[in-house]
PDB file of N, CA and C in Angstrom:
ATOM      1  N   UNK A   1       6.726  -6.559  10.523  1.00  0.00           N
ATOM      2  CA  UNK A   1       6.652  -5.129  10.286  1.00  0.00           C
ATOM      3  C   UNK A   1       5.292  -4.602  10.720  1.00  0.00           C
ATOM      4  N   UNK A   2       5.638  -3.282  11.097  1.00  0.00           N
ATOM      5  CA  UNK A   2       3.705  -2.406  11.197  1.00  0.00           C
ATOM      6  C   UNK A   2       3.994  -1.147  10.280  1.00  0.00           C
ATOM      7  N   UNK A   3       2.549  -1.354  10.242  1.00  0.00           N
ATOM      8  CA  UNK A   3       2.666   0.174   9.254  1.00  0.00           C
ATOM      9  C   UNK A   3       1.296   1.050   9.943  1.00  0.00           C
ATOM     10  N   UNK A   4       1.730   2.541  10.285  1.00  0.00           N
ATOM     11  CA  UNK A   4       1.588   3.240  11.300  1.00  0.00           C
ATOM     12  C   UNK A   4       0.665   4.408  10.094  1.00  0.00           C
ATOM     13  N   UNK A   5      -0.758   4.805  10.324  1.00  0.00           N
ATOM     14  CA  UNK A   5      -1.238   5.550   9.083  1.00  0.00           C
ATOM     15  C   UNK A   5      -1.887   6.835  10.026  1.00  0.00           C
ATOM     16  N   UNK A   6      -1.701   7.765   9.762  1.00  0.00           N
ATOM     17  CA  UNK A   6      -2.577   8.948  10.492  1.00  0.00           C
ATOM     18  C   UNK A   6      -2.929   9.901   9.421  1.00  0.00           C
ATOM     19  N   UNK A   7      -4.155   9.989   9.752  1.00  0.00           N
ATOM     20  CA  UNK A   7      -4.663  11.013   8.837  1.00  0.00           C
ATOM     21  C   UNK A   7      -5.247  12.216   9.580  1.00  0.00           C
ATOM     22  N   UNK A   8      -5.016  13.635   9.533  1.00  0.00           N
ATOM     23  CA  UNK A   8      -5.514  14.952  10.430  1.00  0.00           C
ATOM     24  C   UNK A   8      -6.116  15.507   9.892  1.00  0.00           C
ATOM     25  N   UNK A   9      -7.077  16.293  10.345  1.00  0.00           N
ATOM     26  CA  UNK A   9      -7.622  17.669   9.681  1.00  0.00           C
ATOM     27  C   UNK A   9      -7.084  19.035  10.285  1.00  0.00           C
ATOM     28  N   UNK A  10      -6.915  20.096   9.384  1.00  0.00           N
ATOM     29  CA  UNK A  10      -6.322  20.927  10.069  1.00  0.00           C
ATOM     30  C   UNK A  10      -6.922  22.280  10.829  1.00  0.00           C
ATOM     31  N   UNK A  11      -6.949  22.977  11.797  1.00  0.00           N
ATOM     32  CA  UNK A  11      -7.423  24.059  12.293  1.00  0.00           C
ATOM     33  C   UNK A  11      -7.426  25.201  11.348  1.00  0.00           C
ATOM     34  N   UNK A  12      -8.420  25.485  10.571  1.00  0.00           N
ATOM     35  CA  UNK A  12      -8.650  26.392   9.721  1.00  0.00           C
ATOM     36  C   UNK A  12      -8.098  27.889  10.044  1.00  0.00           C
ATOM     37  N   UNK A  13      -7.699  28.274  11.254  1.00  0.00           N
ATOM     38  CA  UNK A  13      -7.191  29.658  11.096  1.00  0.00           C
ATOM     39  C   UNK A  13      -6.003  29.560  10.465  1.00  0.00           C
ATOM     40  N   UNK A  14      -5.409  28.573  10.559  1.00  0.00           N
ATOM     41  CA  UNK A  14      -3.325  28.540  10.426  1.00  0.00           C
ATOM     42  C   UNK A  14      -3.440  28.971   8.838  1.00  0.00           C
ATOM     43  N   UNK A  15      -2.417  29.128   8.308  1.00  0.00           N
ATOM     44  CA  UNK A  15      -1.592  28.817   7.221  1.00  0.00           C
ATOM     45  C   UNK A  15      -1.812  27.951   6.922  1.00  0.00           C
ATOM     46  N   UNK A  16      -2.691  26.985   5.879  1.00  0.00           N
ATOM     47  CA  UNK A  16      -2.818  25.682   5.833  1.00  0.00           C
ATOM     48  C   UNK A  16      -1.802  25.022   4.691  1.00  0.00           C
ATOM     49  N   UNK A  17      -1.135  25.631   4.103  1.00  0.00           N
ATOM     50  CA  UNK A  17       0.148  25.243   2.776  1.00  0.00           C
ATOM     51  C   UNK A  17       1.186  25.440   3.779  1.00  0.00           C
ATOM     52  N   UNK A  18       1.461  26.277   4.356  1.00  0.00           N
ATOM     53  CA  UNK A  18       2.659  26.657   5.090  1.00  0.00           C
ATOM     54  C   UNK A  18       2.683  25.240   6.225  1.00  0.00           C
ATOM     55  N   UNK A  19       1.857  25.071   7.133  1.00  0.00           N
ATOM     56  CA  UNK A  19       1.704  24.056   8.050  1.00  0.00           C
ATOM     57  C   UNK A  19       1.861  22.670   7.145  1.00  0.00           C
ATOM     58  N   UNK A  20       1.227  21.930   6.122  1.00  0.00           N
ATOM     59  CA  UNK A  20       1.608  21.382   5.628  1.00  0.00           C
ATOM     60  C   UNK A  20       2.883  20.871   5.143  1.00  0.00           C
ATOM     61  N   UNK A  21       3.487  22.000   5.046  1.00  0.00           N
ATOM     62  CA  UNK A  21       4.938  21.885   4.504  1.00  0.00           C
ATOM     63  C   UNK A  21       5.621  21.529   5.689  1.00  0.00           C
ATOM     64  N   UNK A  22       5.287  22.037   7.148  1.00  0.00           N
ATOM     65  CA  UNK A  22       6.065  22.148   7.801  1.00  0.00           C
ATOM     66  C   UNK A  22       6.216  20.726   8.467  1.00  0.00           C
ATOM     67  N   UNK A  23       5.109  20.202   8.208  1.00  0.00           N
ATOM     68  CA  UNK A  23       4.549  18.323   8.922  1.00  0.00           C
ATOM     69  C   UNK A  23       4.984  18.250   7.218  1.00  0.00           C
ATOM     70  N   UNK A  24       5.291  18.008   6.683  1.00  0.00           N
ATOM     71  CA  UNK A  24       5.915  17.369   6.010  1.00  0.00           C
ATOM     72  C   UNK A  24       7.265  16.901   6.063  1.00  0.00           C
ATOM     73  N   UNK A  25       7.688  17.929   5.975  1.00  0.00           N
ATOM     74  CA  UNK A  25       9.479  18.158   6.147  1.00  0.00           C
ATOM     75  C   UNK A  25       9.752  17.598   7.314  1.00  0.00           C
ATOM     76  N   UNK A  26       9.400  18.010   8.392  1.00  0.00           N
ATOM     77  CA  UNK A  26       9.875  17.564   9.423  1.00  0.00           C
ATOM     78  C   UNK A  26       9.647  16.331  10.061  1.00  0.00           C
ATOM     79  N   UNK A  27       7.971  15.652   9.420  1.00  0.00           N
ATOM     80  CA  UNK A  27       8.322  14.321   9.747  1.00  0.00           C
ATOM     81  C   UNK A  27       8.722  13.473   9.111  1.00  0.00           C
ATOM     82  N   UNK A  28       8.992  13.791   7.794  1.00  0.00           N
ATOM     83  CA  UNK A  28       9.718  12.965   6.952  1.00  0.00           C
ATOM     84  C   UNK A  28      11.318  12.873   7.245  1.00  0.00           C
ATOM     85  N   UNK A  29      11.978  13.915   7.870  1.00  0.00           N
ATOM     86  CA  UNK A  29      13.058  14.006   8.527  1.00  0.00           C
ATOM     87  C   UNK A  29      13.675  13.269   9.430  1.00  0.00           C
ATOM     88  N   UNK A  30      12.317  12.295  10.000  1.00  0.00           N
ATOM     89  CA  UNK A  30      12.305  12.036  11.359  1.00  0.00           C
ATOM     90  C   UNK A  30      13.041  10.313  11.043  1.00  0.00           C
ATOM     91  N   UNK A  31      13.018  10.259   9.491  1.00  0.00           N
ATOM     92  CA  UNK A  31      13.742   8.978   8.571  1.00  0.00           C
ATOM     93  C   UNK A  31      15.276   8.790   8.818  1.00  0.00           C
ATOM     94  N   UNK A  32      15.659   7.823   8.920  1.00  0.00           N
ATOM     95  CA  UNK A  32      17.186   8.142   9.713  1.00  0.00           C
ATOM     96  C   UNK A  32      17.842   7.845  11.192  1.00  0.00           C
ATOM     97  N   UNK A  33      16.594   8.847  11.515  1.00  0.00           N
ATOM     98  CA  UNK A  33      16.816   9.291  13.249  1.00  0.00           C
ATOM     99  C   UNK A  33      16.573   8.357  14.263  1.00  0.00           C
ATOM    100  N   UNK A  34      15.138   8.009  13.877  1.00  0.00           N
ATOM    101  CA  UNK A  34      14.665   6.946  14.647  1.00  0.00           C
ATOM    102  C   UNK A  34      14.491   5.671  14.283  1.00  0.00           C
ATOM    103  N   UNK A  35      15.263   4.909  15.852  1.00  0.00           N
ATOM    104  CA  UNK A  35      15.673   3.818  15.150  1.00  0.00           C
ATOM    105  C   UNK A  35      14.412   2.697  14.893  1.00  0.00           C
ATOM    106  N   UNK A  36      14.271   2.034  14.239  1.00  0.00           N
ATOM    107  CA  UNK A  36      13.068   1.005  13.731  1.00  0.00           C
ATOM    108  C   UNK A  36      12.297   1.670  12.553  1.00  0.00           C
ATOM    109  N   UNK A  37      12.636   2.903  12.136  1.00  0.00           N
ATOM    110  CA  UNK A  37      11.685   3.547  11.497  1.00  0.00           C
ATOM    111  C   UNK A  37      12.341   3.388   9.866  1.00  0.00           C
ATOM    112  N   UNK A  38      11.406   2.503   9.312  1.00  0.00           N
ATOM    113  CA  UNK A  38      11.927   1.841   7.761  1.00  0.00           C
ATOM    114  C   UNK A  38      11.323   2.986   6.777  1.00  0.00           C
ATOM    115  N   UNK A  39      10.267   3.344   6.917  1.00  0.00           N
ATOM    116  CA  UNK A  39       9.547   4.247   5.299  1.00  0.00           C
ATOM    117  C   UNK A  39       8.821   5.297   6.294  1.00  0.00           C
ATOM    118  N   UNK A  40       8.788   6.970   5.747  1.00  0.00           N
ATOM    119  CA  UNK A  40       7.971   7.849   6.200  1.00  0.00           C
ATOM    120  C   UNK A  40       7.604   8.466   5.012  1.00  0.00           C
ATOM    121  N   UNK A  41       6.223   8.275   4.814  1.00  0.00           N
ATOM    122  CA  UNK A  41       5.791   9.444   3.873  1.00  0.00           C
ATOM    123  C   UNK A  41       4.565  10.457   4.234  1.00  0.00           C
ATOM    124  N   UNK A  42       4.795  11.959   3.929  1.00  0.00           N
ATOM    125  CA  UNK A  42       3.591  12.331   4.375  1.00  0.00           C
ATOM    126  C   UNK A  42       2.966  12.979   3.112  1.00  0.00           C
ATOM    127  N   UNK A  43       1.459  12.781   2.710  1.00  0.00           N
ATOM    128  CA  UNK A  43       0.955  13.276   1.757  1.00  0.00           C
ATOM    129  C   UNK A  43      -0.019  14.673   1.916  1.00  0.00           C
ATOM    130  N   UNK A  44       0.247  15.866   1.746  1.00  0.00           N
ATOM    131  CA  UNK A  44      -0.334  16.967   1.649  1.00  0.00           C
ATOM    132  C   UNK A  44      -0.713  17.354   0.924  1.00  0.00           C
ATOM    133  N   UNK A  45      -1.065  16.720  -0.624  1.00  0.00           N
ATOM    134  CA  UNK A  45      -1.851  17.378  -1.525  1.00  0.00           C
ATOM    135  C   UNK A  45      -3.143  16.495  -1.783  1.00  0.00           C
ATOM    136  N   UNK A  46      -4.155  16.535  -1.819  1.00  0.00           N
ATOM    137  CA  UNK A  46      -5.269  15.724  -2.238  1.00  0.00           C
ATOM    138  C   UNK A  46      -6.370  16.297  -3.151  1.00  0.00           C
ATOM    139  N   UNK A  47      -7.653  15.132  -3.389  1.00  0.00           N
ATOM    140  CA  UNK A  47      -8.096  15.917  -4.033  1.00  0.00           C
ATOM    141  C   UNK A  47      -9.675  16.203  -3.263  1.00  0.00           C
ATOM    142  N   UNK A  48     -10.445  16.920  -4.025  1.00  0.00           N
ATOM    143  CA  UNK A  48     -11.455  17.352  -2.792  1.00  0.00           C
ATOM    144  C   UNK A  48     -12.529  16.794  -2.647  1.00  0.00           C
ATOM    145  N   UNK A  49     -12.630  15.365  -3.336  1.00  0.00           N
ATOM    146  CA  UNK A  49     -13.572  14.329  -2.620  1.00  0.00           C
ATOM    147  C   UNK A  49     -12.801  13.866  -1.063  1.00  0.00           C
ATOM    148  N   UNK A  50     -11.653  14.554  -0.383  1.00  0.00           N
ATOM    149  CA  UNK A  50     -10.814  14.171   0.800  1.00  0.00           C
ATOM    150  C   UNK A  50     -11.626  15.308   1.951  1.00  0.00           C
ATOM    151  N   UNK A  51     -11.560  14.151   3.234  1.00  0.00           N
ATOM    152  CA  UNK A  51     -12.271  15.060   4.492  1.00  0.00           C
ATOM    153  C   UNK A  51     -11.168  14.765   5.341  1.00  0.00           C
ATOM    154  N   UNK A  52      -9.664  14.506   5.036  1.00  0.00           N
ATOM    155  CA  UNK A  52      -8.734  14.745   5.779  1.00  0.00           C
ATOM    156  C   UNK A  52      -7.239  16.018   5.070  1.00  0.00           C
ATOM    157  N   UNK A  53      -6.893  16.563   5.710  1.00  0.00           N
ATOM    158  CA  UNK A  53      -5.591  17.522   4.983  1.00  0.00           C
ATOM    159  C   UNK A  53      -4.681  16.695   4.770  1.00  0.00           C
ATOM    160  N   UNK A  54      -3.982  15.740   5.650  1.00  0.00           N
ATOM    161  CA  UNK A  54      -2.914  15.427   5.545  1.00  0.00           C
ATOM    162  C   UNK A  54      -2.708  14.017   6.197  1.00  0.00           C
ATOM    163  N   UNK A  55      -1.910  13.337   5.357  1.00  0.00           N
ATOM    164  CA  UNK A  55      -2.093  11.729   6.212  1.00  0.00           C
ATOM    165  C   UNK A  55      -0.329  11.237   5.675  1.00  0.00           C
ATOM    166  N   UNK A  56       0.060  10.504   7.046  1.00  0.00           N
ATOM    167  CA  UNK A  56       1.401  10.214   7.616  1.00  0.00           C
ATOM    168  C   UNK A  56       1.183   8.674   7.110  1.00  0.00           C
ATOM    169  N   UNK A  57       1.925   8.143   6.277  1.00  0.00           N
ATOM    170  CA  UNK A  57       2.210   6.585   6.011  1.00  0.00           C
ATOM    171  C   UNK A  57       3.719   6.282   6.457  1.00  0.00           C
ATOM    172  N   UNK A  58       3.578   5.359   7.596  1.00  0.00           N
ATOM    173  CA  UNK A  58       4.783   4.863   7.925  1.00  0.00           C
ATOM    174  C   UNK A  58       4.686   3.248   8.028  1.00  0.00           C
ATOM    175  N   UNK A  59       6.199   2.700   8.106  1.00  0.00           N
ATOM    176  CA  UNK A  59       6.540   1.321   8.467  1.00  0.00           C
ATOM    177  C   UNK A  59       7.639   1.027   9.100  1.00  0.00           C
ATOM    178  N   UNK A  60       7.068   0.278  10.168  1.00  0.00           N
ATOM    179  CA  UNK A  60       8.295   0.270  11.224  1.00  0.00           C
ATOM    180  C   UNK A  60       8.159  -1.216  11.311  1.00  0.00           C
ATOM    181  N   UNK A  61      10.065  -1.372  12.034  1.00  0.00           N
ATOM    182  CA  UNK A  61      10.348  -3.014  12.193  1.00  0.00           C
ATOM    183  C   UNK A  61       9.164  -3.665  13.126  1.00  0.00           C
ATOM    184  N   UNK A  62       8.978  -3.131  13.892  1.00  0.00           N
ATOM    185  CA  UNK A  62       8.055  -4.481  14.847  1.00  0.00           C
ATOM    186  C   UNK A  62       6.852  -3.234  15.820  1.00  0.00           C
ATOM    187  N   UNK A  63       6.251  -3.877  16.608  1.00  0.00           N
ATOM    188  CA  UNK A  63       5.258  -2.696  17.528  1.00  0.00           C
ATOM    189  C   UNK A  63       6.514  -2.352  18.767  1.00  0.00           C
ATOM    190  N   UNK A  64       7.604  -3.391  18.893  1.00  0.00           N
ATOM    191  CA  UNK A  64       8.036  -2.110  20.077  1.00  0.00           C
ATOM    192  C   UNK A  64       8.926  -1.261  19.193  1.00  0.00           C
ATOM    193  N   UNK A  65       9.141  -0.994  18.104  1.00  0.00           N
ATOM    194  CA  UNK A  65       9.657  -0.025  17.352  1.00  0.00           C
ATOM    195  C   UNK A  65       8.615   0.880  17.304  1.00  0.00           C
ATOM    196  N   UNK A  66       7.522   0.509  17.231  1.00  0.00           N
ATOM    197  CA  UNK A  66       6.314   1.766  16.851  1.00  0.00           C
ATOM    198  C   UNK A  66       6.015   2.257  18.709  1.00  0.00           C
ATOM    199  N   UNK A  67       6.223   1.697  19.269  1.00  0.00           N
ATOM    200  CA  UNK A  67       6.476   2.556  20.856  1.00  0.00           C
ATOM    201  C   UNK A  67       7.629   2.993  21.115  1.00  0.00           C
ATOM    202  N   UNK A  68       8.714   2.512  20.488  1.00  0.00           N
ATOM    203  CA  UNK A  68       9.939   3.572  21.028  1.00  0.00           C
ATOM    204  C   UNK A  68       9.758   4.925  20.183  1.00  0.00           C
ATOM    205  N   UNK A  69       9.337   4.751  18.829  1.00  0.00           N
ATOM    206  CA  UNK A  69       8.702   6.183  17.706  1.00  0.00           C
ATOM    207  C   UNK A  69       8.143   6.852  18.915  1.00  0.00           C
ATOM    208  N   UNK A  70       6.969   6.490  19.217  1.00  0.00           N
ATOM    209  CA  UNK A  70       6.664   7.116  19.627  1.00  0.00           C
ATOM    210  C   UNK A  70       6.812   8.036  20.786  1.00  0.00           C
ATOM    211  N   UNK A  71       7.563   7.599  21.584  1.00  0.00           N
ATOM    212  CA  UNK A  71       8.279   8.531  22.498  1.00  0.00           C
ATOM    213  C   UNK A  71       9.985   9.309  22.147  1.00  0.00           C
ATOM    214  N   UNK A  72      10.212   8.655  21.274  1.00  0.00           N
ATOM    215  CA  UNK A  72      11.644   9.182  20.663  1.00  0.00           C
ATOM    216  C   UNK A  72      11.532  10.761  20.979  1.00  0.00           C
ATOM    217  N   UNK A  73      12.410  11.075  21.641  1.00  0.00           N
ATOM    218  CA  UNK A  73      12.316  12.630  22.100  1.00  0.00           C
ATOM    219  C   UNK A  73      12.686  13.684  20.584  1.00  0.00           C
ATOM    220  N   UNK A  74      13.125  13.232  19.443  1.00  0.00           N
ATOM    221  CA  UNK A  74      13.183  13.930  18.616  1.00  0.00           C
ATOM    222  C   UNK A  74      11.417  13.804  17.948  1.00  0.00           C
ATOM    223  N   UNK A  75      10.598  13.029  17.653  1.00  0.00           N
ATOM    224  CA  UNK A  75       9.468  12.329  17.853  1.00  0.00           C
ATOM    225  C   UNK A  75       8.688  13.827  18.018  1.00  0.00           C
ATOM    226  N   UNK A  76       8.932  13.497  19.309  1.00  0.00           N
ATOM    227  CA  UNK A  76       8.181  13.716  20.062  1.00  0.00           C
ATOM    228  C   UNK A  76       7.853  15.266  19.913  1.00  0.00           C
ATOM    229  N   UNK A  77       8.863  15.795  19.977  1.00  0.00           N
ATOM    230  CA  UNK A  77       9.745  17.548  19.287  1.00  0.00           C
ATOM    231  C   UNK A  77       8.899  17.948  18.386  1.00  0.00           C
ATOM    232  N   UNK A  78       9.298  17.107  16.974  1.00  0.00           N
ATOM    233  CA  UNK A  78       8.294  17.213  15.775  1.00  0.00           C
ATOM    234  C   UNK A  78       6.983  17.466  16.181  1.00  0.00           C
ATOM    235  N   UNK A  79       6.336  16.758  16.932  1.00  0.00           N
ATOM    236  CA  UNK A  79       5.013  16.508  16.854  1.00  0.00           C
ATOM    237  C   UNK A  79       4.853  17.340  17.698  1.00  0.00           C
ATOM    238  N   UNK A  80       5.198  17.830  18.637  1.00  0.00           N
ATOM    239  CA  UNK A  80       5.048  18.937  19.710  1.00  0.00           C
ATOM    240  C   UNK A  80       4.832  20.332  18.910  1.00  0.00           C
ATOM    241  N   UNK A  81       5.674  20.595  18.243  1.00  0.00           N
ATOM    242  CA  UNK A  81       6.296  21.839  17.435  1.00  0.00           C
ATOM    243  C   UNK A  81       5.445  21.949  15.788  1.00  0.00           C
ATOM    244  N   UNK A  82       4.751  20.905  15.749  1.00  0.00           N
ATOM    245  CA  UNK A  82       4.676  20.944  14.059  1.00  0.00           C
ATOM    246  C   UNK A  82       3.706  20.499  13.378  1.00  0.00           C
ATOM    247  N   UNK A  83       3.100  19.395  14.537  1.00  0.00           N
ATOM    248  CA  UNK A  83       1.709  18.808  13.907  1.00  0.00           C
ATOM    249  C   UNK A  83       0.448  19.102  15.288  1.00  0.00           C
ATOM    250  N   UNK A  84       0.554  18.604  16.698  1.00  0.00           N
ATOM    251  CA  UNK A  84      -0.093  18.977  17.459  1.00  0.00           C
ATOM    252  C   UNK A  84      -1.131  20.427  17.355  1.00  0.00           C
ATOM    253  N   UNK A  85      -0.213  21.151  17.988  1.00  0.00           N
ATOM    254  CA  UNK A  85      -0.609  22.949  17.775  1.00  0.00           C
ATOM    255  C   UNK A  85      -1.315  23.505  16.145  1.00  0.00           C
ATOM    256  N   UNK A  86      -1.448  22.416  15.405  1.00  0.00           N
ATOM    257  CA  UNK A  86      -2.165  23.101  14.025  1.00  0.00           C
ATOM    258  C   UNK A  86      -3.475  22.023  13.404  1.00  0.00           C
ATOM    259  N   UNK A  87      -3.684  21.257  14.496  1.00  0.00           N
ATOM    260  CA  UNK A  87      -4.305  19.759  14.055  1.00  0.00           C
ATOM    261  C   UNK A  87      -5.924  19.961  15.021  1.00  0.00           C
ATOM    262  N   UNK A  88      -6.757  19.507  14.430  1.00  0.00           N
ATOM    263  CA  UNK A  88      -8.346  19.559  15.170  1.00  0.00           C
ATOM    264  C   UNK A  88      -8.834  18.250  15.571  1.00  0.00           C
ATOM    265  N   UNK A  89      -8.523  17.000  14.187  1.00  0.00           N
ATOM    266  CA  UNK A  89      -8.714  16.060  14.657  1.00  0.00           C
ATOM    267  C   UNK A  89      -7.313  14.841  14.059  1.00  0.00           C
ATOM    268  N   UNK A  90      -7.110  14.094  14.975  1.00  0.00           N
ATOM    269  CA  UNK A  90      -6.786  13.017  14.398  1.00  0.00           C
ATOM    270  C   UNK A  90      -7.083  11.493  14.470  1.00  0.00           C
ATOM    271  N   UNK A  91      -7.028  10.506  13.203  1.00  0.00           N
ATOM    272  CA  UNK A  91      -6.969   9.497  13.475  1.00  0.00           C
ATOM    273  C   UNK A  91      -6.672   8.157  13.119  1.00  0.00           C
ATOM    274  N   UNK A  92      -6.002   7.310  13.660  1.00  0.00           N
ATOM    275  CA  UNK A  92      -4.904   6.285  13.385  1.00  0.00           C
ATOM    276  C   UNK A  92      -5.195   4.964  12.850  1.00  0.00           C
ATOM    277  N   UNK A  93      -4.511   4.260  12.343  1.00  0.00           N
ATOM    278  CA  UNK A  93      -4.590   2.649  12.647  1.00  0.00           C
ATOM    279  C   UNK A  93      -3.047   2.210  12.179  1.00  0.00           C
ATOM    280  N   UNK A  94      -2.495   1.140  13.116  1.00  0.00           N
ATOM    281  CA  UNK A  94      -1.423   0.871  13.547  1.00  0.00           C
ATOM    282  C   UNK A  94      -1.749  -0.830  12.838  1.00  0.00           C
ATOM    283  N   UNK A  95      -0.987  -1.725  11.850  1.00  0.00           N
ATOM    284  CA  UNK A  95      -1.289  -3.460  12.135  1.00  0.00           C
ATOM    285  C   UNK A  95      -0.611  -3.533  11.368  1.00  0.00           C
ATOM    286  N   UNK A  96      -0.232  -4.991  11.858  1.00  0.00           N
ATOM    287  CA  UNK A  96       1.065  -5.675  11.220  1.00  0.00           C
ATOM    288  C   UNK A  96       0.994  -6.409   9.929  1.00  0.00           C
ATOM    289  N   UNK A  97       1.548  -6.476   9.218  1.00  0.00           N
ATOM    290  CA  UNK A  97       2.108  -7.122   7.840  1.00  0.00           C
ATOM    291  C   UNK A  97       3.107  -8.028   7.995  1.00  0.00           C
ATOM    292  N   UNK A  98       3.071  -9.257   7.134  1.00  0.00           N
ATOM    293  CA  UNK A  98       4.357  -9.746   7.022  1.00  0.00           C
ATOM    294  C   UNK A  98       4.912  -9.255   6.216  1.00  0.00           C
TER     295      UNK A  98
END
């Protein structure tokens, strides 16, 4: 298994509850769809010792599951539409577990 972690900060002009919600919902949605994709959670509430808004915990069957995610054209949609366009920085770490 890998487990896939991103944490963003968000572009302060947006809606920052509204955008939240919206990377929430929709990538938690993304559960189901794509195939290899075992657990999605995204956490949007924190507390304010936090210097990130919002952070994506996932686990997928193997790393070429975490490369087909990642191009999965529904994927891809989400992130085009929902997290990209409202995000300043992001950043990852991807490693495997037994």
């Amino acid at each position: 298994m890998v487990k896939h972690i991103i944490l963003w900060k968000l572009k302060p002009e947006h809606n920052i509850l509204q955008v939240k919600k919206g990377m929430k919902e929709n990538l938690e949605g993304l559960l189901g769809v794509v195939p290899g994709l075992l657990e999605m959670k995204v956490q949007i509430e924190s507390l304010d010792t936090s210097n990130a808004d919002v952070m994506l915990y996932s686990v997928l069957e193997s790393e070429q599951a975490l490369k087909n995610y990642a191009t999965h054209p529904e994927h891809v949609r989400v992130a085009d539409t929902f997290v990209r366009p409202f995000t300043e920085s992001r950043s990852c770490i991807d490693f495997k577990v037994d």
